[in-house]
PDB file of N, CA and C in Angstrom:
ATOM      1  N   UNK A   1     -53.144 -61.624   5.881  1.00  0.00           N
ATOM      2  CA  UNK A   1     -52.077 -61.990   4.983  1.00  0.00           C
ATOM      3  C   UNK A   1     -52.409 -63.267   4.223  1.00  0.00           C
ATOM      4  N   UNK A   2     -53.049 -64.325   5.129  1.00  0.00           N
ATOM      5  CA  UNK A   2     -53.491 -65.548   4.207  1.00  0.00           C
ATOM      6  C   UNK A   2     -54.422 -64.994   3.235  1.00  0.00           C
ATOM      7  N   UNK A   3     -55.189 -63.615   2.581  1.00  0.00           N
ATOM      8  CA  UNK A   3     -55.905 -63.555   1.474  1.00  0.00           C
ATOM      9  C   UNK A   3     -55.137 -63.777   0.069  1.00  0.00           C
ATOM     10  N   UNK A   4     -53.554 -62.990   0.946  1.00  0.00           N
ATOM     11  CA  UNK A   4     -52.910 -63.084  -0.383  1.00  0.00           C
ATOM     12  C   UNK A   4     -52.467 -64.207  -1.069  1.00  0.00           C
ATOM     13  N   UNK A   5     -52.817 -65.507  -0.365  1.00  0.00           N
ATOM     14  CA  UNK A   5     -52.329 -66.952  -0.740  1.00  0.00           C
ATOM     15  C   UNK A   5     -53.500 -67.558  -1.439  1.00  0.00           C
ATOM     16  N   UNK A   6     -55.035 -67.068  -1.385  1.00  0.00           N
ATOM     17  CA  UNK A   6     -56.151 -67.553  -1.306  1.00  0.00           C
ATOM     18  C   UNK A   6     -56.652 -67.725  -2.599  1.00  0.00           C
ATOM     19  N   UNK A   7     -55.746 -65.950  -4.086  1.00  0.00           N
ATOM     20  CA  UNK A   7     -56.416 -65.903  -5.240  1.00  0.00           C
ATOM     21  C   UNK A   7     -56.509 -66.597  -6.422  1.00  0.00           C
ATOM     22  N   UNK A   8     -56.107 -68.191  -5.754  1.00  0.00           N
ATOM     23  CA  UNK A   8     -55.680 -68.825  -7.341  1.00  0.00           C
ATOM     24  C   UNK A   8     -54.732 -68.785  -7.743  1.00  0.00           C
ATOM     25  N   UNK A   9     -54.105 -68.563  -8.946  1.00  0.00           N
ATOM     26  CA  UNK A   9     -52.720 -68.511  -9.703  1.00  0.00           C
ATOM     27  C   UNK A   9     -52.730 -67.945  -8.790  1.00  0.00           C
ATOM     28  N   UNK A  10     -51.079 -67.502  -8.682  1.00  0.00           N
ATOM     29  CA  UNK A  10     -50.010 -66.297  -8.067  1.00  0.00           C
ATOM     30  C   UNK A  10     -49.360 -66.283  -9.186  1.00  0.00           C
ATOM     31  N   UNK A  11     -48.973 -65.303  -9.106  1.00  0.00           N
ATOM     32  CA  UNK A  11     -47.912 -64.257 -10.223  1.00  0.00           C
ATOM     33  C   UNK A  11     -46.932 -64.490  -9.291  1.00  0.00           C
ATOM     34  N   UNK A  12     -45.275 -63.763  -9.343  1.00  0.00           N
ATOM     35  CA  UNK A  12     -44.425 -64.142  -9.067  1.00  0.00           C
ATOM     36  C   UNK A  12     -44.020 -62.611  -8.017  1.00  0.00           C
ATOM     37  N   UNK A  13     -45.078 -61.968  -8.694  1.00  0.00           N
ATOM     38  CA  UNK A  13     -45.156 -59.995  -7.762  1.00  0.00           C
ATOM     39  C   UNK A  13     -45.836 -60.549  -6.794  1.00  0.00           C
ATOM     40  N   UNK A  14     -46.948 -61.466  -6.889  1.00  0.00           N
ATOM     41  CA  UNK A  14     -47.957 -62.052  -5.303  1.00  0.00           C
ATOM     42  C   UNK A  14     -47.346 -62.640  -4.449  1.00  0.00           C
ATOM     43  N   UNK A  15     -46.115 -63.803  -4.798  1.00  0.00           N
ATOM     44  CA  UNK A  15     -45.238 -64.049  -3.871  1.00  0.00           C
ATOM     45  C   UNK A  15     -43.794 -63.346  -3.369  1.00  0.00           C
ATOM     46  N   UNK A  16     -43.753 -62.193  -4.023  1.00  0.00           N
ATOM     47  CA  UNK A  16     -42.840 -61.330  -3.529  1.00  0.00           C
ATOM     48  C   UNK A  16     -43.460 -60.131  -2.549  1.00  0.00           C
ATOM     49  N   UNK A  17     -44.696 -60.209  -3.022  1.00  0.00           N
ATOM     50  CA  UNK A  17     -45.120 -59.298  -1.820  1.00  0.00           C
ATOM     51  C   UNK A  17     -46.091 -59.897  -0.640  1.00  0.00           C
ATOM     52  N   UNK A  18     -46.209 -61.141  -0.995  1.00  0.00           N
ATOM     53  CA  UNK A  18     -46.347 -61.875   0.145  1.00  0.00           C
ATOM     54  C   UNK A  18     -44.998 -62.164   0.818  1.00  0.00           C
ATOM     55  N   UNK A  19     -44.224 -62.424   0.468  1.00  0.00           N
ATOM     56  CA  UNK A  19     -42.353 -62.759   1.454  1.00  0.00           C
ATOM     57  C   UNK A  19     -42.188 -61.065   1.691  1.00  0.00           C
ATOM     58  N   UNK A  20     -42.352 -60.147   1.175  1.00  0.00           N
ATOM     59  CA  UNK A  20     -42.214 -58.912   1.782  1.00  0.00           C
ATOM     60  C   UNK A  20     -43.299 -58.969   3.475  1.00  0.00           C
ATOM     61  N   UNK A  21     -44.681 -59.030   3.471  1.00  0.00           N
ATOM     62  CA  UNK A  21     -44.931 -58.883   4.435  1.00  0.00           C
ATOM     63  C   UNK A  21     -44.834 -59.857   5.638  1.00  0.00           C
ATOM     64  N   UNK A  22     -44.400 -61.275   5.194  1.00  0.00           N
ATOM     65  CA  UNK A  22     -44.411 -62.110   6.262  1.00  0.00           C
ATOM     66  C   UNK A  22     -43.141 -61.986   6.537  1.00  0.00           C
ATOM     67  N   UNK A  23     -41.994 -61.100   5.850  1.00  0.00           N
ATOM     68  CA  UNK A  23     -40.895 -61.042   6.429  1.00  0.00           C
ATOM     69  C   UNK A  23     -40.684 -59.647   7.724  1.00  0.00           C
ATOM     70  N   UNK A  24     -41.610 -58.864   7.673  1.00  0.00           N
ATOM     71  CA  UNK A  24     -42.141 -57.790   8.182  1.00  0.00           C
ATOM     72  C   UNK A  24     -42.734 -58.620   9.374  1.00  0.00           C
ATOM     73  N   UNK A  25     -43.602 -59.286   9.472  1.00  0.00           N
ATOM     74  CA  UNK A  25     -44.392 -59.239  10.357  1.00  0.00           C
ATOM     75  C   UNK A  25     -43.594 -60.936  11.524  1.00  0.00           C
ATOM     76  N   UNK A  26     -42.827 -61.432  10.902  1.00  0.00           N
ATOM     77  CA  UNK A  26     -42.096 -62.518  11.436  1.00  0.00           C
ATOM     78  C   UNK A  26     -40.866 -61.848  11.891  1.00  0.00           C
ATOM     79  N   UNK A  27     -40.186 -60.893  11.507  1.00  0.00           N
ATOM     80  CA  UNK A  27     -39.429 -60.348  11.947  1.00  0.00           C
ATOM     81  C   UNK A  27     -37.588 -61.229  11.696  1.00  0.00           C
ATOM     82  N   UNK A  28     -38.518 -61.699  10.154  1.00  0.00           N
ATOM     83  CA  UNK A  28     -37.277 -62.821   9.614  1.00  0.00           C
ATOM     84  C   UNK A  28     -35.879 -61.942   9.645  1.00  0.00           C
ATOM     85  N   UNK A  29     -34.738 -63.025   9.539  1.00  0.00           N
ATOM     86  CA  UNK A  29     -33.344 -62.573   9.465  1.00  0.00           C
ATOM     87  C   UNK A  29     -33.373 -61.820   7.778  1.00  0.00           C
ATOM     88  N   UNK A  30     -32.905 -60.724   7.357  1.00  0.00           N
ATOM     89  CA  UNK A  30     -32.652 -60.569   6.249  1.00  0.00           C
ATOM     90  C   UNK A  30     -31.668 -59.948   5.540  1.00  0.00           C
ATOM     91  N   UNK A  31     -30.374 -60.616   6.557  1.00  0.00           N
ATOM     92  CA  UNK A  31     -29.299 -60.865   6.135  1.00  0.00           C
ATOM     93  C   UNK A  31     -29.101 -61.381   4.327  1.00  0.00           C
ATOM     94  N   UNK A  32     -28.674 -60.845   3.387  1.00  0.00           N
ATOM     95  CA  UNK A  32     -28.898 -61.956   2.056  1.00  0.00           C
ATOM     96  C   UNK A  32     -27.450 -62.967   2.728  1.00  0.00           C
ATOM     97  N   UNK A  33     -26.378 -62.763   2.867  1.00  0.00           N
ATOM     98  CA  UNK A  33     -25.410 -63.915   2.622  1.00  0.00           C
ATOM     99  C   UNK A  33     -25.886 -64.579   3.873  1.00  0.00           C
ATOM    100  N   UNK A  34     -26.555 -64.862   4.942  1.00  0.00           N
ATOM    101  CA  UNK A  34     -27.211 -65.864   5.437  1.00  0.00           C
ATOM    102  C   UNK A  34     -28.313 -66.842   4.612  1.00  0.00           C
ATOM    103  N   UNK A  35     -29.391 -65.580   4.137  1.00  0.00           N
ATOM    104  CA  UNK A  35     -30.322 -66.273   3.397  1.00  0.00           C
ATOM    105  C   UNK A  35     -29.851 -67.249   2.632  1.00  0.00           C
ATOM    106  N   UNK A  36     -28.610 -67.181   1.434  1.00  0.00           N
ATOM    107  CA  UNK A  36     -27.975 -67.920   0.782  1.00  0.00           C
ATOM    108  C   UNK A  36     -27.454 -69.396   1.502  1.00  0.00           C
ATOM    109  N   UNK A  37     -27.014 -68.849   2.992  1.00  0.00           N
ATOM    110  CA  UNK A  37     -26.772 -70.111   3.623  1.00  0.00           C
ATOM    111  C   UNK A  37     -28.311 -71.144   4.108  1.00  0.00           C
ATOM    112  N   UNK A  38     -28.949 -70.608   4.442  1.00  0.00           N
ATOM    113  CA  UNK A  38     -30.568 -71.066   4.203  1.00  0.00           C
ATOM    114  C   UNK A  38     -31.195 -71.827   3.663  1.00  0.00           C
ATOM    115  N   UNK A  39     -30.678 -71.164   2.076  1.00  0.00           N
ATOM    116  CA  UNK A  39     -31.522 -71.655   0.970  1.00  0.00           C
ATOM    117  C   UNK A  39     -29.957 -72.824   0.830  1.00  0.00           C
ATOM    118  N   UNK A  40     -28.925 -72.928   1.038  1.00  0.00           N
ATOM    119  CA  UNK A  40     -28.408 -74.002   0.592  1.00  0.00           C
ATOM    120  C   UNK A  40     -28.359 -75.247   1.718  1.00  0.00           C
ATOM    121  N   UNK A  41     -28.896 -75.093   2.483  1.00  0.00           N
ATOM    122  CA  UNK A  41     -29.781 -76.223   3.597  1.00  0.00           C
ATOM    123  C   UNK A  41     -30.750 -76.677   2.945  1.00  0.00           C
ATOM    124  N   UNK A  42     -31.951 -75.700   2.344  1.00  0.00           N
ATOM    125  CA  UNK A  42     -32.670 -76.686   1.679  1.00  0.00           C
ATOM    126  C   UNK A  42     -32.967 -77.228   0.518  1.00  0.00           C
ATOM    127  N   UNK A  43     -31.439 -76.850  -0.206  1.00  0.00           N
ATOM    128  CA  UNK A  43     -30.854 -77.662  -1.020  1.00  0.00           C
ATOM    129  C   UNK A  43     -30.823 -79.233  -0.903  1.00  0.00           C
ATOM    130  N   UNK A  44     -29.875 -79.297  -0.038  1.00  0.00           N
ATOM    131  CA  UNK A  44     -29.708 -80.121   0.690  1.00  0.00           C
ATOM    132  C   UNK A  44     -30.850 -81.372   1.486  1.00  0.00           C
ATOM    133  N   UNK A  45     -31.679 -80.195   2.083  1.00  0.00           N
ATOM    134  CA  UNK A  45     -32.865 -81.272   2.195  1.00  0.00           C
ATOM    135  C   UNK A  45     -33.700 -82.026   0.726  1.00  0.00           C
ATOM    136  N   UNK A  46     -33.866 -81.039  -0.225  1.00  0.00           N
ATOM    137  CA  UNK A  46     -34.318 -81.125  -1.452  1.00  0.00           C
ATOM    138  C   UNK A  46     -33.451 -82.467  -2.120  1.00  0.00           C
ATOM    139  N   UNK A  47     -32.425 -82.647  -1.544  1.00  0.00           N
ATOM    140  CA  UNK A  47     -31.975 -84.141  -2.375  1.00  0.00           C
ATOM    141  C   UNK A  47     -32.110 -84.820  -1.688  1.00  0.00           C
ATOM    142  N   UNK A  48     -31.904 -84.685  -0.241  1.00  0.00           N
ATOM    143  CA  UNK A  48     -32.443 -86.296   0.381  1.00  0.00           C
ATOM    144  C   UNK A  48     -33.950 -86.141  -0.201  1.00  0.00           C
ATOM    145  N   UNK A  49     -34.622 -85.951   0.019  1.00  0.00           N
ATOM    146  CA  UNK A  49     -36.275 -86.102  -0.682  1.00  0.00           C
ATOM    147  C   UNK A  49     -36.198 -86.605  -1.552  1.00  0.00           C
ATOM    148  N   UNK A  50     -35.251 -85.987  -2.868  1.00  0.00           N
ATOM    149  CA  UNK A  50     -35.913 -86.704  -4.036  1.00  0.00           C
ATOM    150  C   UNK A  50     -34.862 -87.609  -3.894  1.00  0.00           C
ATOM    151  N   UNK A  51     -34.059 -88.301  -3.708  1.00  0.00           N
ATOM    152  CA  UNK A  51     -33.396 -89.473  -2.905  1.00  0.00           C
ATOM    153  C   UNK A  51     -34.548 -90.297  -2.453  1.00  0.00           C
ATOM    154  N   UNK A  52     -34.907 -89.949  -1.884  1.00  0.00           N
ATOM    155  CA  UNK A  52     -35.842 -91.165  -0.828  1.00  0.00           C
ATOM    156  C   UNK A  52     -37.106 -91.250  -2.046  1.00  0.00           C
ATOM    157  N   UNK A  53     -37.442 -90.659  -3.021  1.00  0.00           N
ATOM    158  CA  UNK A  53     -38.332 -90.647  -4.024  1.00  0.00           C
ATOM    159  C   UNK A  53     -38.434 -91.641  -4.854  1.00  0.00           C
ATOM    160  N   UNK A  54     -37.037 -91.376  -5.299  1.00  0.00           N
ATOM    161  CA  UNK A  54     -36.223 -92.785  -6.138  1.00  0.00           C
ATOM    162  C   UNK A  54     -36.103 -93.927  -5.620  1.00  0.00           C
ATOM    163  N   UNK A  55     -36.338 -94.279  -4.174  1.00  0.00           N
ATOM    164  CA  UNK A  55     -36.276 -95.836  -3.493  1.00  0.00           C
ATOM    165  C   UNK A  55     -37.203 -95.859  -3.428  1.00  0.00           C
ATOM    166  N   UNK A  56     -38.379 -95.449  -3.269  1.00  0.00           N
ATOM    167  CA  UNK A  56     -40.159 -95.907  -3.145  1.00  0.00           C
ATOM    168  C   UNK A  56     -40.489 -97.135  -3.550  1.00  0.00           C
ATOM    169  N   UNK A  57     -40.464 -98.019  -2.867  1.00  0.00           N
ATOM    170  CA  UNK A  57     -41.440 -99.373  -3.119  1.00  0.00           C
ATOM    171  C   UNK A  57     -42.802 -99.578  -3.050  1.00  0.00           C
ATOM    172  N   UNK A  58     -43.448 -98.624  -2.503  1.00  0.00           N
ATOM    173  CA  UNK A  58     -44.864 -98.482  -2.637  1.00  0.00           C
ATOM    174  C   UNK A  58     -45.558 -97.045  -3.474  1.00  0.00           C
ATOM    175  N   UNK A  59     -47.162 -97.023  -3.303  1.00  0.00           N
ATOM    176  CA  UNK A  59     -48.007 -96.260  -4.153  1.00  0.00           C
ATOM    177  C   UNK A  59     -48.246 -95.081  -2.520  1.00  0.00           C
ATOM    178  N   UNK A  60     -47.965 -95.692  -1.411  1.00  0.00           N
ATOM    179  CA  UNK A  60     -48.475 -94.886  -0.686  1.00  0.00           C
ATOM    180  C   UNK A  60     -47.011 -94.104  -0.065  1.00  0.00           C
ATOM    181  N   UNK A  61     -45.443 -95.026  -0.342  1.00  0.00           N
ATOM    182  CA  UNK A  61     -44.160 -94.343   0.066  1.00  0.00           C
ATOM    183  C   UNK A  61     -44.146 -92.952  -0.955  1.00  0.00           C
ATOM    184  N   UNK A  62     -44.932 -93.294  -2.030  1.00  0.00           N
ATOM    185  CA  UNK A  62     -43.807 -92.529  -3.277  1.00  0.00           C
ATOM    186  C   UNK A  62     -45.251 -90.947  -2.860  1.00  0.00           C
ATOM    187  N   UNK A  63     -46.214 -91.023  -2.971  1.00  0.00           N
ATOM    188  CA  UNK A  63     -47.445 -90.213  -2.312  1.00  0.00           C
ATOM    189  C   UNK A  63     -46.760 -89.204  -0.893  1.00  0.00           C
ATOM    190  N   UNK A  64     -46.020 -89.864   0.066  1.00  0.00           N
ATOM    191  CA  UNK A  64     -45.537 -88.890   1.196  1.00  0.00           C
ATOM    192  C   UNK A  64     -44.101 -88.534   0.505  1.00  0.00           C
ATOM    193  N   UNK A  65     -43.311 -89.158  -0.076  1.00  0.00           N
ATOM    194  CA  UNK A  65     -42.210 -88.919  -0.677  1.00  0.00           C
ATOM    195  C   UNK A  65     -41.727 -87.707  -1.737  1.00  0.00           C
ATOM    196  N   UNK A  66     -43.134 -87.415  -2.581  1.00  0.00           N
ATOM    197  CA  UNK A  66     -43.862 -86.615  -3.247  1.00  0.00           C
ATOM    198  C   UNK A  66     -44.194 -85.433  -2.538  1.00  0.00           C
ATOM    199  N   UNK A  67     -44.763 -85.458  -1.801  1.00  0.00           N
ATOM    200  CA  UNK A  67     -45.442 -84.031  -0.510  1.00  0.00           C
ATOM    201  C   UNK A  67     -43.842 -83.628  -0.056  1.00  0.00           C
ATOM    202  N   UNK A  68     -42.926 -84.519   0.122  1.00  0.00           N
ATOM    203  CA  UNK A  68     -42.127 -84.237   0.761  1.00  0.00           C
ATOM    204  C   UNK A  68     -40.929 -83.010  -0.149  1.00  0.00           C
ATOM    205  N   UNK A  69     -41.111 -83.489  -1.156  1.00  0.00           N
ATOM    206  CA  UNK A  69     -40.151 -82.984  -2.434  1.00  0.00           C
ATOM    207  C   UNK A  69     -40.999 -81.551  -2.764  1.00  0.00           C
ATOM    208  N   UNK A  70     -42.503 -81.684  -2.688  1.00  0.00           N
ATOM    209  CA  UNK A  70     -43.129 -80.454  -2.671  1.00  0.00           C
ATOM    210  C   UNK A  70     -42.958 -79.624  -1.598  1.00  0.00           C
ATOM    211  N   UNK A  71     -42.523 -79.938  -0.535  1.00  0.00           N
ATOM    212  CA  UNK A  71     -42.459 -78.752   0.642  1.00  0.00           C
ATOM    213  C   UNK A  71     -40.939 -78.313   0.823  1.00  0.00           C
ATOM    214  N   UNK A  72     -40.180 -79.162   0.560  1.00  0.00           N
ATOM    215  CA  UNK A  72     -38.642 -78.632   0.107  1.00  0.00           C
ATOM    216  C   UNK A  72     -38.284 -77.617  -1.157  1.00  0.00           C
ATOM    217  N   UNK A  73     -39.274 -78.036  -2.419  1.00  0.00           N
ATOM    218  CA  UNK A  73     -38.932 -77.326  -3.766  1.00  0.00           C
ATOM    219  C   UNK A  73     -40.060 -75.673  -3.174  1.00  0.00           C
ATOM    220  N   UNK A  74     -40.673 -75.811  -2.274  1.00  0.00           N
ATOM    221  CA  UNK A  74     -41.616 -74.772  -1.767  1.00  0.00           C
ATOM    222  C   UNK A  74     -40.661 -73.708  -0.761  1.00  0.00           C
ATOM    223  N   UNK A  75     -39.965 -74.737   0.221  1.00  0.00           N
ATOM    224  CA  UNK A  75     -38.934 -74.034   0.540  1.00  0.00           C
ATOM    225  C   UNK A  75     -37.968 -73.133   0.053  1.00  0.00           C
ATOM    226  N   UNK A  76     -37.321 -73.961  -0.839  1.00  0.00           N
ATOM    227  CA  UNK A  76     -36.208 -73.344  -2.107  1.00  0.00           C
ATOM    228  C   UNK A  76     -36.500 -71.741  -2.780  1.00  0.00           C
ATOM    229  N   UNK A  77     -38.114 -72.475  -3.340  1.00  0.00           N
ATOM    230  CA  UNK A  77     -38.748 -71.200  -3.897  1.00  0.00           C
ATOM    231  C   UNK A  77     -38.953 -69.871  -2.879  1.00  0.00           C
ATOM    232  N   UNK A  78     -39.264 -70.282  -1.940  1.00  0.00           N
ATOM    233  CA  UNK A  78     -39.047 -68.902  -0.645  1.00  0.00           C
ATOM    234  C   UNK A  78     -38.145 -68.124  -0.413  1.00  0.00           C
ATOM    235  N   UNK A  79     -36.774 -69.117  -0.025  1.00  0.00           N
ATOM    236  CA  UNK A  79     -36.029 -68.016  -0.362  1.00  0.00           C
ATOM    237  C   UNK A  79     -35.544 -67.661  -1.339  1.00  0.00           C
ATOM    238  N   UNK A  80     -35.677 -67.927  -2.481  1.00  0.00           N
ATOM    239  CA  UNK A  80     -35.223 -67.007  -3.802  1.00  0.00           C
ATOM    240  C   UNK A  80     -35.640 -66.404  -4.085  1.00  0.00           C
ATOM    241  N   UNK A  81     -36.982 -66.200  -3.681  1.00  0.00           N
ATOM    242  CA  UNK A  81     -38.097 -64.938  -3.590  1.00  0.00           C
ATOM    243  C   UNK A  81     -37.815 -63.876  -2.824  1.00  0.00           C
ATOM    244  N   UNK A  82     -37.419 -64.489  -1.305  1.00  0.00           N
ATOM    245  CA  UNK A  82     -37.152 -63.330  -0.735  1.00  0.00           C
ATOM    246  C   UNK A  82     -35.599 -62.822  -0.583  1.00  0.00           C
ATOM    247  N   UNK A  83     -34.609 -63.342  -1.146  1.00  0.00           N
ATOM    248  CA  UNK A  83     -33.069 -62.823  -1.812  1.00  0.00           C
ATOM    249  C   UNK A  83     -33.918 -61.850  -2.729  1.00  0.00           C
ATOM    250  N   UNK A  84     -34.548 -62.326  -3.632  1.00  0.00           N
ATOM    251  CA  UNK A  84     -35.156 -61.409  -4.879  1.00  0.00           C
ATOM    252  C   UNK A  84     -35.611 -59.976  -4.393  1.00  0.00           C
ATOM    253  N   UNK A  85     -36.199 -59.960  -3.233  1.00  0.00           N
ATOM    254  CA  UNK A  85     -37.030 -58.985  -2.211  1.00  0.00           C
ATOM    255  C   UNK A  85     -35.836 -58.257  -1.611  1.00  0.00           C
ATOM    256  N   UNK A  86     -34.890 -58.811  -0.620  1.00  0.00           N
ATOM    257  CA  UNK A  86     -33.773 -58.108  -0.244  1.00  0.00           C
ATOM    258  C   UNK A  86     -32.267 -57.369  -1.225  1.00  0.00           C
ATOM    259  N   UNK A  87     -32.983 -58.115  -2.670  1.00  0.00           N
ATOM    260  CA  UNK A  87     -31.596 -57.264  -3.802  1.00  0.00           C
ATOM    261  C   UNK A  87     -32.816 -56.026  -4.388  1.00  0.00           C
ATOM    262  N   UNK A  88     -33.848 -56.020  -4.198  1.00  0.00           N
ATOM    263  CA  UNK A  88     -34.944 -55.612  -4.877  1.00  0.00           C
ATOM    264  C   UNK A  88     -34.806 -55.558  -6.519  1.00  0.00           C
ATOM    265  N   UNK A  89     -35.119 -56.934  -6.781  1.00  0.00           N
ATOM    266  CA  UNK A  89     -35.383 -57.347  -7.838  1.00  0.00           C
ATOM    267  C   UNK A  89     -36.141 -57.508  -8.346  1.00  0.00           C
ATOM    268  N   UNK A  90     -36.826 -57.433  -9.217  1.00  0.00           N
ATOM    269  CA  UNK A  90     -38.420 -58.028 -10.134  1.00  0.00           C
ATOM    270  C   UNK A  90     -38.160 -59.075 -10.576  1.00  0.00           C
ATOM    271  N   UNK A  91     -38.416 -60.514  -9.493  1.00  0.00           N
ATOM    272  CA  UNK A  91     -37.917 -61.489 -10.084  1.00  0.00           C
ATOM    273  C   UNK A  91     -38.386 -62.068 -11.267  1.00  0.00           C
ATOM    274  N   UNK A  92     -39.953 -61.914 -11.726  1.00  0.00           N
ATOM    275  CA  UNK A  92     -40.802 -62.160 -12.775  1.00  0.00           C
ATOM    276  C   UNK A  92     -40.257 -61.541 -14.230  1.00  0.00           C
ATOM    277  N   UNK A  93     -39.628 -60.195 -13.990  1.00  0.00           N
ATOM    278  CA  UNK A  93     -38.711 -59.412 -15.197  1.00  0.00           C
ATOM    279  C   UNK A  93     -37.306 -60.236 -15.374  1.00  0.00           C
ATOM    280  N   UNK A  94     -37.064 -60.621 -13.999  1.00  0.00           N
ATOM    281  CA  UNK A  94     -35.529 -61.045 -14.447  1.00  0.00           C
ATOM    282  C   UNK A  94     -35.385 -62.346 -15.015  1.00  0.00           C
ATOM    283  N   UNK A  95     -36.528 -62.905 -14.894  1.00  0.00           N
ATOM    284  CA  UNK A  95     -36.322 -64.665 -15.315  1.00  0.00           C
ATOM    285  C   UNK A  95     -37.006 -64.278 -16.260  1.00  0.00           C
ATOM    286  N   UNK A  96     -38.282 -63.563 -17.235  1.00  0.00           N
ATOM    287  CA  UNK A  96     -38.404 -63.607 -18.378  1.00  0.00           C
ATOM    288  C   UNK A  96     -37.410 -63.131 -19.335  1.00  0.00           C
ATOM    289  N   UNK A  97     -36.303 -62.015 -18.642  1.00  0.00           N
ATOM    290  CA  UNK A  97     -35.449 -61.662 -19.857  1.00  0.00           C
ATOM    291  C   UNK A  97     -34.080 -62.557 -19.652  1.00  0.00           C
ATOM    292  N   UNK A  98     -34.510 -63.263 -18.792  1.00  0.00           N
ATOM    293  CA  UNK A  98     -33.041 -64.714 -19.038  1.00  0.00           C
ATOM    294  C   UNK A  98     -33.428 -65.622 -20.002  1.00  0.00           C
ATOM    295  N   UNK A  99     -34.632 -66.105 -19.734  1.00  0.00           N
ATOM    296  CA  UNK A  99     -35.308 -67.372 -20.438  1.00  0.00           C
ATOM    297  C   UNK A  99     -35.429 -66.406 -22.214  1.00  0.00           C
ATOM    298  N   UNK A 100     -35.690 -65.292 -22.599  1.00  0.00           N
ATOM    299  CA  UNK A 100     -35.399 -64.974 -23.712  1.00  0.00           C
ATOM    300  C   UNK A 100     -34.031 -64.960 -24.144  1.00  0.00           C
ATOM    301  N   UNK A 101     -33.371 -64.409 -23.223  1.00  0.00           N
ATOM    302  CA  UNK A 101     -31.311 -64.770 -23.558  1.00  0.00           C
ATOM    303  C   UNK A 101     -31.144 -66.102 -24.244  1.00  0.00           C
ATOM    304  N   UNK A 102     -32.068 -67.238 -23.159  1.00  0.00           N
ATOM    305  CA  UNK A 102     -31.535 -68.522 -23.233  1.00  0.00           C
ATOM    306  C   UNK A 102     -32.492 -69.442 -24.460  1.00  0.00           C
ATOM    307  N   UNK A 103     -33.645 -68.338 -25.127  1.00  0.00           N
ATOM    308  CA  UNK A 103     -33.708 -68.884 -25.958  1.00  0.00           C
ATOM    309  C   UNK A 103     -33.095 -68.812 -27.708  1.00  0.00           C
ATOM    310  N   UNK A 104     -32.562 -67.917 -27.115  1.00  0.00           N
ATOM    311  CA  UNK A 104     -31.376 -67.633 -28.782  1.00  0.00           C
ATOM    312  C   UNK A 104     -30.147 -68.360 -28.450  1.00  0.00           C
ATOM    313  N   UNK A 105     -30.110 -68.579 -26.829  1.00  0.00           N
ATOM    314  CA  UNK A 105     -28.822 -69.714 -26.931  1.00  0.00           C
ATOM    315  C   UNK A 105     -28.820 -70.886 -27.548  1.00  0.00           C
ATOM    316  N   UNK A 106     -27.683 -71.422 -27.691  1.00  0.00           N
ATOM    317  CA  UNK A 106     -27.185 -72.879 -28.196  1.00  0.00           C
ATOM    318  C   UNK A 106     -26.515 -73.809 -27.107  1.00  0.00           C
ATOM    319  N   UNK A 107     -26.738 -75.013 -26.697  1.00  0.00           N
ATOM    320  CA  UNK A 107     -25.962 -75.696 -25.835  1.00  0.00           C
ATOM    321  C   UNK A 107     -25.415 -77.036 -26.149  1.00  0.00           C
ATOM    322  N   UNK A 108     -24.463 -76.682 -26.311  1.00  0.00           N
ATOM    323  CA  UNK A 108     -23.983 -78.009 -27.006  1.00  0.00           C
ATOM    324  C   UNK A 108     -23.930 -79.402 -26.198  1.00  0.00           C
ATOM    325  N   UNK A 109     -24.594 -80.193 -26.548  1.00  0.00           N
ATOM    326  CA  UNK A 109     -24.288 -81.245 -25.725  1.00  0.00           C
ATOM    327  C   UNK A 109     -23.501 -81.994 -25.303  1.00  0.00           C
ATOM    328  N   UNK A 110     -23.904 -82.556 -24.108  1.00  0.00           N
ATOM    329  CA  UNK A 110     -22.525 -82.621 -22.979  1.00  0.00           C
ATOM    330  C   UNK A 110     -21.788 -84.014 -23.789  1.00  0.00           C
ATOM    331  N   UNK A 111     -20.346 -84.433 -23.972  1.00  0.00           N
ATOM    332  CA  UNK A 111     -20.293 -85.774 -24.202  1.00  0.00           C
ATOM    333  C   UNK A 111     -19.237 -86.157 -22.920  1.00  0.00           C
ATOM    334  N   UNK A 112     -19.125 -87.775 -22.701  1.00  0.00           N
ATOM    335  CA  UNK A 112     -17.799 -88.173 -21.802  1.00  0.00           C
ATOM    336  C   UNK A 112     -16.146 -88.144 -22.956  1.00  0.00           C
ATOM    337  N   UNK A 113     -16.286 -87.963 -24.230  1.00  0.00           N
ATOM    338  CA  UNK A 113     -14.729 -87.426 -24.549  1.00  0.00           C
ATOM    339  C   UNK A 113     -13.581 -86.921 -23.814  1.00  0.00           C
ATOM    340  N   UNK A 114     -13.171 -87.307 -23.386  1.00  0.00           N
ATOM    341  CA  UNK A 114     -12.157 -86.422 -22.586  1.00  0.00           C
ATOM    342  C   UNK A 114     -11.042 -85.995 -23.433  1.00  0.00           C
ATOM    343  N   UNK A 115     -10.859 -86.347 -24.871  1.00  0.00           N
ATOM    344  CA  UNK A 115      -9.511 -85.457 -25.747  1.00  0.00           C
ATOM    345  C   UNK A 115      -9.991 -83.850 -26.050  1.00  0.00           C
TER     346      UNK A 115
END
């Protein structure tokens, strides 16, 4: 299974069918409304990280602080991959035809006005 981590880029089908078999062979929960509870734990961890990112007083705090924000945003990405896997989704189809939606959108910018 580690070959499939080994080829360089990954496509977004390489990490869905990599979370397909390590969910197979781990014998993960794949419950989705758990997963959701899951992935919003490491939400959660994902801001203390980049929390503790933003206080860095050193070259060598902000370096583990960094790894740290990478293995949480690595987390995150897992399970939305594998929600993606348990709705059987093509997540690579579904985020290119959002990001085309969202590029004919308009967003108006946010102001503090409150009238």
């Amino acid at each position: 299974m580690m070959d499939l981590l080994s080829g360089g880029a990954l496509a977004l089908q390489d990490l869905q069918t990599f979370h397909k078999k390590l969910d197979k062979e781990k014998q993960f929960d794949q419950d989705m409304v758990r997963n959701i509870a899951y992935l919003s734990g490491e939400i959660g961890e994902l801001v203390s990280a980049i929390r503790r990112l933003q206080k860095v007083q050193s070259l060598s705090e902000e370096i583990e602080a960094r790894d740290q924000v990478g293995e949480e945003l690595a987390d995150c990405l897992a399970y939305v991959v594998k929600l993606a896997n348990y709705a059987e989704i093509d997540l690579h189809e579904a985020y290119v035809n959002k990001m085309r939606r969202n590029l004919k959108r308009e967003w108006r910018p946010k102001t503090n006005d409150s009238s």
